[in-house]
C-alpha atoms as a PDB file:
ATOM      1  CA  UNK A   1      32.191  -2.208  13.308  1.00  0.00           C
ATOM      2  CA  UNK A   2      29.256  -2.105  11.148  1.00  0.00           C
ATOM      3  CA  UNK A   3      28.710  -3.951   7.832  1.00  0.00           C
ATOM      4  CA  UNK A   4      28.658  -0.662   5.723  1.00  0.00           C
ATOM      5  CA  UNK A   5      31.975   0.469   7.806  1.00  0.00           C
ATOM      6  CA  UNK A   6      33.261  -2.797   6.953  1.00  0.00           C
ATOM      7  CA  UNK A   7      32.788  -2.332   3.004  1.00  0.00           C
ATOM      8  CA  UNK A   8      34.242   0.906   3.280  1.00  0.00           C
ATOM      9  CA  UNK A   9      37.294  -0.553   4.914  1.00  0.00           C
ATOM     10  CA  UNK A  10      37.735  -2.731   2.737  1.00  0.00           C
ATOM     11  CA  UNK A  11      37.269  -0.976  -0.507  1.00  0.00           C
ATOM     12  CA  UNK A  12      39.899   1.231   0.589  1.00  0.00           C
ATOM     13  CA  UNK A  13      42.798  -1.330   2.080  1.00  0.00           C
ATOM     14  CA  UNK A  14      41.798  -3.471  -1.533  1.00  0.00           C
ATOM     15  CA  UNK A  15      42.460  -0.585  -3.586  1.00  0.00           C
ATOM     16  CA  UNK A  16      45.760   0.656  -1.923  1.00  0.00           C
ATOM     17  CA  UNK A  17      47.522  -2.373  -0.637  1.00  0.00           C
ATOM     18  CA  UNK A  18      49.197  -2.975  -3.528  1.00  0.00           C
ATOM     19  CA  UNK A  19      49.278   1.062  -5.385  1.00  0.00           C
ATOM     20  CA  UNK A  20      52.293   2.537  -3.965  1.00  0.00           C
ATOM     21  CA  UNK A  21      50.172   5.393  -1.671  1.00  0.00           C
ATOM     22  CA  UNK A  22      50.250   3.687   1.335  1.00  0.00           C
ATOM     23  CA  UNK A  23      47.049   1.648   2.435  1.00  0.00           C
ATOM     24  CA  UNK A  24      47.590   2.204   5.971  1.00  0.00           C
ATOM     25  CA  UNK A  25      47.555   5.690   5.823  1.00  0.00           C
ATOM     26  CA  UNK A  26      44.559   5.747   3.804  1.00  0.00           C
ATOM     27  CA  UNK A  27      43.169   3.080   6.077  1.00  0.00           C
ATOM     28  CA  UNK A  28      43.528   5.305   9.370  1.00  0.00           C
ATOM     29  CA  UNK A  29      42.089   8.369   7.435  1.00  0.00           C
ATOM     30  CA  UNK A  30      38.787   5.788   6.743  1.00  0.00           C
ATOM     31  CA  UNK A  31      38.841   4.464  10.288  1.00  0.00           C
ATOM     32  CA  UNK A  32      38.414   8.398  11.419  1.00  0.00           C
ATOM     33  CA  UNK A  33      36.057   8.648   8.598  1.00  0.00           C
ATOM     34  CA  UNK A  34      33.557   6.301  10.161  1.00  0.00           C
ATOM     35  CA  UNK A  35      34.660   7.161  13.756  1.00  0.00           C
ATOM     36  CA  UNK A  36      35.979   3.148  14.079  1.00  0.00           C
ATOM     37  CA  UNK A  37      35.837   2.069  17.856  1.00  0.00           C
ATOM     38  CA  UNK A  38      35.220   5.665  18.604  1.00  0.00           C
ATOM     39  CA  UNK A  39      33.976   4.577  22.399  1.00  0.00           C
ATOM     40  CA  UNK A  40      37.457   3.426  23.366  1.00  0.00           C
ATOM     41  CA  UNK A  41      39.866   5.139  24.813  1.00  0.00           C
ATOM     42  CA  UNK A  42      42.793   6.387  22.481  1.00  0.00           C
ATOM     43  CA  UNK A  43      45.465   3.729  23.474  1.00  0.00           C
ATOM     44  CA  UNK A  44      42.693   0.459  23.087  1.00  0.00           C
ATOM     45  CA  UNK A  45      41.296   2.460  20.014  1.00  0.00           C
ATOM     46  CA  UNK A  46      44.953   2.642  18.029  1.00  0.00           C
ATOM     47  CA  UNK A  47      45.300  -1.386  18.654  1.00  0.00           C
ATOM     48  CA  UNK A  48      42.048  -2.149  17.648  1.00  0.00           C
ATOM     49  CA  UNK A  49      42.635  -0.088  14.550  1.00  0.00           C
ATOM     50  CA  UNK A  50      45.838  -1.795  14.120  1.00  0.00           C
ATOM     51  CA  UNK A  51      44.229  -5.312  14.702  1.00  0.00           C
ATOM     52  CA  UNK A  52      41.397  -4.652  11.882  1.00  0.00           C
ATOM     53  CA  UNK A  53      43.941  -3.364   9.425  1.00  0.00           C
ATOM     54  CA  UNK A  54      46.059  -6.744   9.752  1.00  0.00           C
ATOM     55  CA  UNK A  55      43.463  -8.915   9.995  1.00  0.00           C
ATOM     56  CA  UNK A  56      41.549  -7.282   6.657  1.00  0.00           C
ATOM     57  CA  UNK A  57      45.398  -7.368   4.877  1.00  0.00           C
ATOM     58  CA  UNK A  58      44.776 -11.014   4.663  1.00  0.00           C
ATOM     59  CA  UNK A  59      42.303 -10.572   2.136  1.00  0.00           C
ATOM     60  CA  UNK A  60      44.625  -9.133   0.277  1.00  0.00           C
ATOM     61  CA  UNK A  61      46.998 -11.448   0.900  1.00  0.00           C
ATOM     62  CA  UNK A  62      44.577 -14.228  -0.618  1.00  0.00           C
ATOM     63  CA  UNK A  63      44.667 -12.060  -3.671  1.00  0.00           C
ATOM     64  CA  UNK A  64      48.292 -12.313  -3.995  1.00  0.00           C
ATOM     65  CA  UNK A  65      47.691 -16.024  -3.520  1.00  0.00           C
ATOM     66  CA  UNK A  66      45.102 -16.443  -6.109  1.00  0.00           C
ATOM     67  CA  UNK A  67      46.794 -14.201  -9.013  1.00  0.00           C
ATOM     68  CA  UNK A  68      50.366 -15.709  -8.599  1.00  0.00           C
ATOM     69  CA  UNK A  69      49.148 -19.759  -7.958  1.00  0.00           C
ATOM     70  CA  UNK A  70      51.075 -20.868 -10.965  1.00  0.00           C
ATOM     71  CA  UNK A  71      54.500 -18.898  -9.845  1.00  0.00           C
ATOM     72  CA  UNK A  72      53.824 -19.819  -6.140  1.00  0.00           C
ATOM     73  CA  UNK A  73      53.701 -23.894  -7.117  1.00  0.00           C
ATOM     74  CA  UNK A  74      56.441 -23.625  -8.909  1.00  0.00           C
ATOM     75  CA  UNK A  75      58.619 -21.595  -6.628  1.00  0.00           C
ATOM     76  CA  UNK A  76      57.100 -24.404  -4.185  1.00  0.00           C
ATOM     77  CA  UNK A  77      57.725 -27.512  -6.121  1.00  0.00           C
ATOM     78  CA  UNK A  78      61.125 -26.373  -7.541  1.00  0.00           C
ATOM     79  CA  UNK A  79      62.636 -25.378  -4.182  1.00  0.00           C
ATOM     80  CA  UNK A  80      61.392 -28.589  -2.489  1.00  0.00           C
ATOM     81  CA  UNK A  81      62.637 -31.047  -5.755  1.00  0.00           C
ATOM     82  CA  UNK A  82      65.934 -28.847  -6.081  1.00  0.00           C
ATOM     83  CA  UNK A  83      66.857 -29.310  -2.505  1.00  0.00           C
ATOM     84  CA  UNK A  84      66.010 -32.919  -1.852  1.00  0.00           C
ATOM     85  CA  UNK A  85      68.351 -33.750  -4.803  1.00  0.00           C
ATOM     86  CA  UNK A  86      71.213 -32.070  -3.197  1.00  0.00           C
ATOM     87  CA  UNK A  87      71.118 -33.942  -0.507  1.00  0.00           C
ATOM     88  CA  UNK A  88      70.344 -36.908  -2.122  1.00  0.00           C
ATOM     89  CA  UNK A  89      74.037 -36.284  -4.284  1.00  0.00           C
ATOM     90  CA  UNK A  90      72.266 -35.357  -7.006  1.00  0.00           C
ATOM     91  CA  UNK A  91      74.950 -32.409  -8.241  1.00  0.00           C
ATOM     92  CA  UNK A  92      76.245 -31.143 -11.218  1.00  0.00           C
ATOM     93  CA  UNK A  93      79.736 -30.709 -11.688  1.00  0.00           C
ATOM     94  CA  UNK A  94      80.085 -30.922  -7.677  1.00  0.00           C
ATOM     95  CA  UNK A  95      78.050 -28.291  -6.985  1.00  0.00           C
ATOM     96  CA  UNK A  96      74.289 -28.079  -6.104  1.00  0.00           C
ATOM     97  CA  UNK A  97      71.629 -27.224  -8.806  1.00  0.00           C
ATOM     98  CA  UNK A  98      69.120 -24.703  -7.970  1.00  0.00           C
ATOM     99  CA  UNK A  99      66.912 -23.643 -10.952  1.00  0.00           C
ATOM    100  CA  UNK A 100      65.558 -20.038 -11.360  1.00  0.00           C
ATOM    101  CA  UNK A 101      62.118 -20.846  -9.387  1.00  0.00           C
ATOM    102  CA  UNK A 102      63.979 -22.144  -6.409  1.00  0.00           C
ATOM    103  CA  UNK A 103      66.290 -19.534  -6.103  1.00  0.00           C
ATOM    104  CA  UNK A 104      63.638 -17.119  -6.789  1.00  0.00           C
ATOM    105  CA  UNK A 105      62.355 -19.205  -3.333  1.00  0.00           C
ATOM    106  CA  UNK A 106      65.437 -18.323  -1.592  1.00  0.00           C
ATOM    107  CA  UNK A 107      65.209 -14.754  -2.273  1.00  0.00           C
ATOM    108  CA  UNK A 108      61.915 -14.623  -0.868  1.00  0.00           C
ATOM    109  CA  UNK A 109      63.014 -15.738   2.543  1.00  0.00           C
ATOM    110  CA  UNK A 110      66.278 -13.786   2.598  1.00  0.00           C
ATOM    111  CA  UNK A 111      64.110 -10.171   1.918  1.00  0.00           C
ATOM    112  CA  UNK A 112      61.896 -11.510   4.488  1.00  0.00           C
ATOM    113  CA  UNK A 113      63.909 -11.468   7.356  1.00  0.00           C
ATOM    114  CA  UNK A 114      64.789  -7.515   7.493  1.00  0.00           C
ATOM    115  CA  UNK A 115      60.688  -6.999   8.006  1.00  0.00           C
ATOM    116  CA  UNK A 116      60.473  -9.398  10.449  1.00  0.00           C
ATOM    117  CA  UNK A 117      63.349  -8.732  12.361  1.00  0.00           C
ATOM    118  CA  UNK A 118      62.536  -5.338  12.687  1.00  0.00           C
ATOM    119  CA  UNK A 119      58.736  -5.988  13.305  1.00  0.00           C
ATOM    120  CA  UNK A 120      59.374  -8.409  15.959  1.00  0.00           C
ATOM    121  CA  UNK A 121      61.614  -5.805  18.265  1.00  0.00           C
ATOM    122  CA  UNK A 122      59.105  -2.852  17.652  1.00  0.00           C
ATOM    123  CA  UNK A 123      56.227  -4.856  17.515  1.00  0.00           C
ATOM    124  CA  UNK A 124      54.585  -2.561  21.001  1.00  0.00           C
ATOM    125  CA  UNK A 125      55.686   0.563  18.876  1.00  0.00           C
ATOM    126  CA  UNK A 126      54.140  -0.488  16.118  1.00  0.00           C
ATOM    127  CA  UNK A 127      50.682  -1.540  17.390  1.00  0.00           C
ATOM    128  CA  UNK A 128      50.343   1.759  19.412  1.00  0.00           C
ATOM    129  CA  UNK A 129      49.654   5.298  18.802  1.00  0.00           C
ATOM    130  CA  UNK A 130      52.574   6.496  17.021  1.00  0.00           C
ATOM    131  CA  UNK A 131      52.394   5.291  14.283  1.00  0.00           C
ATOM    132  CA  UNK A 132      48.722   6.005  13.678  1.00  0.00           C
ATOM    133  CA  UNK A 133      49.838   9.548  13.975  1.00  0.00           C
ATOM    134  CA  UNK A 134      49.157  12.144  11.094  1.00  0.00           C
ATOM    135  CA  UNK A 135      52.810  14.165  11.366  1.00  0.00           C
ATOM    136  CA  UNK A 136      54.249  10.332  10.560  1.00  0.00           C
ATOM    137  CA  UNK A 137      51.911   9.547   8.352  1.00  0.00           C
ATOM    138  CA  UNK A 138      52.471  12.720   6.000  1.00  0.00           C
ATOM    139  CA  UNK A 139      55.990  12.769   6.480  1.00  0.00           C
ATOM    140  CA  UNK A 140      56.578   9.246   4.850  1.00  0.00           C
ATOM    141  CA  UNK A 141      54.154   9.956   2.382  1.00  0.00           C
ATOM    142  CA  UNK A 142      56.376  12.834   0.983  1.00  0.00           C
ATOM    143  CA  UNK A 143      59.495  10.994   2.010  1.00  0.00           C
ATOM    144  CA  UNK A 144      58.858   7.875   0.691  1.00  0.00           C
ATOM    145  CA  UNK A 145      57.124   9.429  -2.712  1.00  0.00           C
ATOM    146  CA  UNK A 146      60.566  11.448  -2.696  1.00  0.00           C
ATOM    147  CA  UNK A 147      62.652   8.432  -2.639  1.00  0.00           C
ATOM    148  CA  UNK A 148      60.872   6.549  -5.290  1.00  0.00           C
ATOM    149  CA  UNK A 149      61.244   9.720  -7.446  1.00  0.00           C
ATOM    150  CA  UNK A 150      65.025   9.636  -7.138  1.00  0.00           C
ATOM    151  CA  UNK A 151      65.250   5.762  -7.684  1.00  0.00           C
ATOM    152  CA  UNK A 152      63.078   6.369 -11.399  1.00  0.00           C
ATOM    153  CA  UNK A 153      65.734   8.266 -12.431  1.00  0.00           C
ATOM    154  CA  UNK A 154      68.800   6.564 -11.057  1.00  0.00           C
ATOM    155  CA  UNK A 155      67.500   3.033 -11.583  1.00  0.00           C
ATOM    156  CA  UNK A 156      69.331   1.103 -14.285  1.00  0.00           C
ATOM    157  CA  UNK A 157      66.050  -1.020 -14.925  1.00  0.00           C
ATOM    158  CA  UNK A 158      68.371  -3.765 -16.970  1.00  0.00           C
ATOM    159  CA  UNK A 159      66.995  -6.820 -15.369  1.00  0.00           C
ATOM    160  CA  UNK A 160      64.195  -8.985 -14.908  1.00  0.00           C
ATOM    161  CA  UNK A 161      63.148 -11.757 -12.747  1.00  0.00           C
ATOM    162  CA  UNK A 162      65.811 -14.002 -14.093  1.00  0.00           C
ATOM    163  CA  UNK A 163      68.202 -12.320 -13.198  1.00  0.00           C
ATOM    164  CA  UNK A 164      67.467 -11.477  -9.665  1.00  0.00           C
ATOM    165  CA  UNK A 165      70.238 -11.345  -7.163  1.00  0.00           C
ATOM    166  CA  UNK A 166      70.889 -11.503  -3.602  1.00  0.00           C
ATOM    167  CA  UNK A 167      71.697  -8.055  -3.424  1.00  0.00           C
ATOM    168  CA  UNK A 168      68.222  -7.616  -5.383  1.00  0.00           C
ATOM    169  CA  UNK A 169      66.781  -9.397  -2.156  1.00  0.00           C
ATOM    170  CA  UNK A 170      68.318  -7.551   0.255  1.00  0.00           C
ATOM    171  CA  UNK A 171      67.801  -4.101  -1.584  1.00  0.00           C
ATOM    172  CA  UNK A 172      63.922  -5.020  -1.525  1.00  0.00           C
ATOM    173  CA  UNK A 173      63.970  -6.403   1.913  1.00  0.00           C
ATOM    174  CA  UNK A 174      65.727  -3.536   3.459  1.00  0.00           C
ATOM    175  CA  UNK A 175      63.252  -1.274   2.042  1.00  0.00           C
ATOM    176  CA  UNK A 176      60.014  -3.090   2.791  1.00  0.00           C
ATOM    177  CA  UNK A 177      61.221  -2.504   6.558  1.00  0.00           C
ATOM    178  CA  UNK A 178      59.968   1.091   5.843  1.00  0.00           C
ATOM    179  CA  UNK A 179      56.333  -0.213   5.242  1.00  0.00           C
ATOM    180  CA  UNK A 180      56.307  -0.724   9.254  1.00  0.00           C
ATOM    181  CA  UNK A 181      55.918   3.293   9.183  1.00  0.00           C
ATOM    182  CA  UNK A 182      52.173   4.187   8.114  1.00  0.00           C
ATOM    183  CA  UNK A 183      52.546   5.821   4.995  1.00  0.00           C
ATOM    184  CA  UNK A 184      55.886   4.661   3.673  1.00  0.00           C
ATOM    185  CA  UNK A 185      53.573   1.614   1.759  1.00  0.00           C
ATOM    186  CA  UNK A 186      54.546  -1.514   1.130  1.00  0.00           C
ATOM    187  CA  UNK A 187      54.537  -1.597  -2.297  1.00  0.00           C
ATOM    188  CA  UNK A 188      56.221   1.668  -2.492  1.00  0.00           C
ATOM    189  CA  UNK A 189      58.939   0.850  -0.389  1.00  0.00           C
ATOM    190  CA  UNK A 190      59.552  -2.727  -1.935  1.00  0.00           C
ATOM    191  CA  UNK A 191      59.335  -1.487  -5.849  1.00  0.00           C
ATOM    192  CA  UNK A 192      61.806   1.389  -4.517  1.00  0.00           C
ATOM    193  CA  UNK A 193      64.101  -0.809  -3.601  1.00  0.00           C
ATOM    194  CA  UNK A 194      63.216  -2.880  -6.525  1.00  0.00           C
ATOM    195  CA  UNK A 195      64.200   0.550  -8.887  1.00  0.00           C
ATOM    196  CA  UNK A 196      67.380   1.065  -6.633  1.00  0.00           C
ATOM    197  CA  UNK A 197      68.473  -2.229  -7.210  1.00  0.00           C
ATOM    198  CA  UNK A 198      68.446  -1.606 -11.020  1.00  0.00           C
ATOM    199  CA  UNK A 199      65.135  -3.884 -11.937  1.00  0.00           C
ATOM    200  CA  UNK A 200      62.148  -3.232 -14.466  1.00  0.00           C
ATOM    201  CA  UNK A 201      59.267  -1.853 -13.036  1.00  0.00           C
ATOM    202  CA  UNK A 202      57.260  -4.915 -13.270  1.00  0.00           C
ATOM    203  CA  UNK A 203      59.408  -6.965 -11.873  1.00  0.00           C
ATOM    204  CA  UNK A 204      60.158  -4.630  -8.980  1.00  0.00           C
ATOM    205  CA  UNK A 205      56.313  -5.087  -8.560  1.00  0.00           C
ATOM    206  CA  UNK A 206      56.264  -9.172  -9.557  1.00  0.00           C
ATOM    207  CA  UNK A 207      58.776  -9.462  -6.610  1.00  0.00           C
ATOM    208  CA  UNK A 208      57.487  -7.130  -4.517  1.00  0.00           C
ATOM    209  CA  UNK A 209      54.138  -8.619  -4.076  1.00  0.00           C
ATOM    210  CA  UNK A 210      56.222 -12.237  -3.461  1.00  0.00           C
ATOM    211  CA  UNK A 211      57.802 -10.314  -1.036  1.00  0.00           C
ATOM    212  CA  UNK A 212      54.289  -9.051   0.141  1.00  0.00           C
ATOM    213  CA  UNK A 213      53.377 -12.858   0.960  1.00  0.00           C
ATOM    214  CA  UNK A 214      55.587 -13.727   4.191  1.00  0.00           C
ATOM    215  CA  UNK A 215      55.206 -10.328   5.818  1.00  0.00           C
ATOM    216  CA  UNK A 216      51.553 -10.070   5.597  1.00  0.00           C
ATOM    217  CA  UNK A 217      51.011 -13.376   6.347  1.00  0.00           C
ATOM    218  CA  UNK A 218      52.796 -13.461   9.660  1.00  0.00           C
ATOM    219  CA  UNK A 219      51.429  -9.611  10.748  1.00  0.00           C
ATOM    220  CA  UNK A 220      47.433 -10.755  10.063  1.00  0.00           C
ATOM    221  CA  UNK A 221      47.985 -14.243  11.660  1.00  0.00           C
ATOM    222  CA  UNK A 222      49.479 -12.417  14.527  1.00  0.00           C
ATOM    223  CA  UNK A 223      47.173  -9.608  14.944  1.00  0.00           C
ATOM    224  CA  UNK A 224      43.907 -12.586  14.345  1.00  0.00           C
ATOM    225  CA  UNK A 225      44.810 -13.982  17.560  1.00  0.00           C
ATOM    226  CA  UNK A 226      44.885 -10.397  19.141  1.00  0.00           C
ATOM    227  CA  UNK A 227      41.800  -8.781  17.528  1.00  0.00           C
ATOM    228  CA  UNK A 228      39.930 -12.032  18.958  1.00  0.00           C
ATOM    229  CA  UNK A 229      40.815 -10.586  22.305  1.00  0.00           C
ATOM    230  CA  UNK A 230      40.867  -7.083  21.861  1.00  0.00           C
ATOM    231  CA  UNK A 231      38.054  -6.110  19.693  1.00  0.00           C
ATOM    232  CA  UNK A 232      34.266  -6.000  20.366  1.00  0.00           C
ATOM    233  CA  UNK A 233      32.071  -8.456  20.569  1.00  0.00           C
ATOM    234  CA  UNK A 234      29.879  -9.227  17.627  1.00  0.00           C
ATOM    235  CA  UNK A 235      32.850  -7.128  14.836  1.00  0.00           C
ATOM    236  CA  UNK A 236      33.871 -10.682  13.741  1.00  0.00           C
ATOM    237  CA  UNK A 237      31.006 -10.691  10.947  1.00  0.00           C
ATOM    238  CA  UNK A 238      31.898  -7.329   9.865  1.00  0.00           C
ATOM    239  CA  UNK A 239      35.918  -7.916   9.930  1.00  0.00           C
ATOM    240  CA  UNK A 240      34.777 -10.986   7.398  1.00  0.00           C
ATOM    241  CA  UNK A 241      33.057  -9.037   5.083  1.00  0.00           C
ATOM    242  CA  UNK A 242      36.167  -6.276   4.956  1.00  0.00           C
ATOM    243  CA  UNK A 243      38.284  -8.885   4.569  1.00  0.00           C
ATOM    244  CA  UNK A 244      36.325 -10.685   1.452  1.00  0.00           C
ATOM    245  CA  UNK A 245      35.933  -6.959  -0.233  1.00  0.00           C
ATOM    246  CA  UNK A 246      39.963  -6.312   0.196  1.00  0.00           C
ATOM    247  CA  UNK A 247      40.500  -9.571  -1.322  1.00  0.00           C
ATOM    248  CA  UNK A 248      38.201  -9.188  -4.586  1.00  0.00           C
ATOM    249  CA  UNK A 249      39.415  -5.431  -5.042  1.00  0.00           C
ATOM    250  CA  UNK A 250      42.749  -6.655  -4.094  1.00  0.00           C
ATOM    251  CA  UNK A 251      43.323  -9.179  -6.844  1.00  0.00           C
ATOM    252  CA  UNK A 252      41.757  -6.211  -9.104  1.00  0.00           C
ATOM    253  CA  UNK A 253      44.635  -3.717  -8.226  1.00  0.00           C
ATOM    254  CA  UNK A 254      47.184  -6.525  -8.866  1.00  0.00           C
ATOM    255  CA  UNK A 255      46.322  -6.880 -12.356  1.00  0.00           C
ATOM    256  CA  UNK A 256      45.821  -3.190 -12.843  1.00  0.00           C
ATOM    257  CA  UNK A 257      49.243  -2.045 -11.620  1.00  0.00           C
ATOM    258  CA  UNK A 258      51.524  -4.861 -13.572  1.00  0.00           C
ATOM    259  CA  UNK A 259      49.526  -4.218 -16.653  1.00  0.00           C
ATOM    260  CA  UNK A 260      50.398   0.199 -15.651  1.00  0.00           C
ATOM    261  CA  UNK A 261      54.020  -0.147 -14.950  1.00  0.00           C
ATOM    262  CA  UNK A 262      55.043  -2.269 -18.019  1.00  0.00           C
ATOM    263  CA  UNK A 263      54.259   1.047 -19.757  1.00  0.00           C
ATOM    264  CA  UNK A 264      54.257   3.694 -17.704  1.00  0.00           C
ATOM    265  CA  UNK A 265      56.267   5.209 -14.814  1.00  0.00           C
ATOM    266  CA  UNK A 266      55.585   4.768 -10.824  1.00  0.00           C
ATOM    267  CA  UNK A 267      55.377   9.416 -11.709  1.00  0.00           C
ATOM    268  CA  UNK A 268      52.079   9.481 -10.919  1.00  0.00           C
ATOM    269  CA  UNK A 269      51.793   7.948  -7.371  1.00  0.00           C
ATOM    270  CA  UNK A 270      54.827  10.238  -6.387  1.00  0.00           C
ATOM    271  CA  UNK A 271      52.860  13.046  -7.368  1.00  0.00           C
ATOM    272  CA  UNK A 272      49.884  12.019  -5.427  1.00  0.00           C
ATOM    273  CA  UNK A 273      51.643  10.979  -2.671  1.00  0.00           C
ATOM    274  CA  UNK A 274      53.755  14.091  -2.463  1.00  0.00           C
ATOM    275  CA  UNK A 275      50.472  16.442  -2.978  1.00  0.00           C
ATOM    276  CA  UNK A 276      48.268  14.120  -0.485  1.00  0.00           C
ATOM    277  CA  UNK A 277      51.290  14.249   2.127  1.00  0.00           C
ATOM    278  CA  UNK A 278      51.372  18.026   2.091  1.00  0.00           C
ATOM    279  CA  UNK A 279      47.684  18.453   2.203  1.00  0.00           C
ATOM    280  CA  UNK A 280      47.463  16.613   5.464  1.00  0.00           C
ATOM    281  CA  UNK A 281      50.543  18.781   6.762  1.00  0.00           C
ATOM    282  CA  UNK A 282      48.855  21.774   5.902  1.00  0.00           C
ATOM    283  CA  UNK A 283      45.403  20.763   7.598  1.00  0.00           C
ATOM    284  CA  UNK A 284      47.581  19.960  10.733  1.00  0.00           C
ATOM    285  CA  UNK A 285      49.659  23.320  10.763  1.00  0.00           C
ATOM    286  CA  UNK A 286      45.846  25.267  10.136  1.00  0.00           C
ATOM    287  CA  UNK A 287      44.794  22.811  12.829  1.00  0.00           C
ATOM    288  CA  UNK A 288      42.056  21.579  11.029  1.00  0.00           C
ATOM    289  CA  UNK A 289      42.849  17.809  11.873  1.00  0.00           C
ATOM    290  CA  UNK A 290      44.395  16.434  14.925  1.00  0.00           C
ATOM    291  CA  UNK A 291      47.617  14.809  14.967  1.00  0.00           C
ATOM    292  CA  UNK A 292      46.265  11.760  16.867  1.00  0.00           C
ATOM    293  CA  UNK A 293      43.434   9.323  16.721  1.00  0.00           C
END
């Protein structure tokens, strides 16, 4: 990988990691773009691909860090200073005292455990081919843009992050398993759920990109180890770079889409995603593009 394929990269995963269009699928459309790992054959050049798009999420995943610090210490401190007074006896009324940032702690780990469930058993699946193919790919696009049209207008949108729940959690959690399918998105998926579950839009996207922390912290540690053995000598440099662009534009598209959706709807993403995921169906019916890296 090359410095100016690197860039690329990551101009792309910082821009669409956290818009709900799916920043894998736009991801494996760039690593064709620049012919990524083109010398290897098509199995080693779908985990390579996989390894570079984990490894560069973790610039976006510093981006999460960075823009929520404040709520992420006090999720942090309140969950620690909340539990060690329960079981010091410190109750009220006989029951333990959790305040709003360390249950807001607790919900993070209960929607965590769907993902990572899930991504544990198909982990193989998940690395290989498949799911770097273009039917999938447009498919959830469409799907996925489908679902998050139906949950704008059934979604009650009556509460905030207050008032989360751990059916909120679940709800969220549940549908962030979809972001394991290229083109589904993450933050599609998550502020889907979010909508199902009858919260705002921004804080179906507030929680969502909590949500976002665990899941691509574990995949890029993960793949790290992997893309050490698996990918070319002298790409370490470049995979740096991607990762430092997907971080800056990252923490860009944060504050862009929380400032958007306290005013607007998620209506246009559906729209692009729908259009964009029957574009790429077309090309493969015409058999313009092929279905496989």
């Amino acid at each position: 990988m090359t410095i100016l394929q690197a860039i690329f990269l990551g101009l792309v995963q910082g821009l669409t990691e956290f818009i709900p269009v799916s920043s894998t699928a736009h991801l494996v459309f760039a690593a064709r773009i620049v012919n990524l790992y083109g010398g290897a054959d098509k199995t080693l050049q779908a985990e390579q691909t996989t390894a570079t798009i984990a490894v560069i999420q973790l610039g976006t995943l510093l981006a999460v860090l960075i823009y929520f610090a404040r709520d992420i210490v006090n999720i942090l401190r309140a969950f620690t200073g909340d539990h060690l007074a329960w079981f010091r006896g410190r109750t009220v009324a006989g029951q333990p005292k959790l305040s709003t940032d360390a249950w807001l702690g607790w919900l993070v780990i209960i929607g965590s455990i769907p993902v990572g469930i899930v991504g544990l058993l198909f982990k193989k699946q998940i690395e290989g081919p498949f799911t770097k193919n273009l039917w999938v790919i447009a498919t959830m696009m469409i799907v996925v843009g489908l679902l998050l049209m139906i949950a704008e207008f059934v979604g009650k949108r009556d509460h905030g992050m207050n008032q989360l729940r751990i059916s909120d959690a679940l709800a969220v959690g549940s549908a962030q398993v979809l972001a394991l399918i290229p083109g589904s998105s993450r933050s599609g998926s998550t502020i889907m759920g979010g909508l199902f579950a009858g919260q705002t839009r921004e804080t179906a996207a507030r929680f969502s990109f909590l949500l976002s922390i665990p899941a691509i912290a574990a995949s890029g540690l993960l793949e790290l180890r992997e893309a050490v053995e698996k990918l070319p000598a002298g790409s370490y440099g470049a995979l740096a770079v991607a990762t430092v662009v997907s971080g800056v534009v990252g923490y860009a598209s944060i504050w862009f889409l929380l400032r958007f959706l306290r005013t607007h709807s998620t209506g246009v993403f559906i729209v692009y995603r729908v259009i964009v995921g029957g574009l790429i169906l077309a090309a493969l019916c015409a058999g313009y593009v092929s279905a496989s890296i």
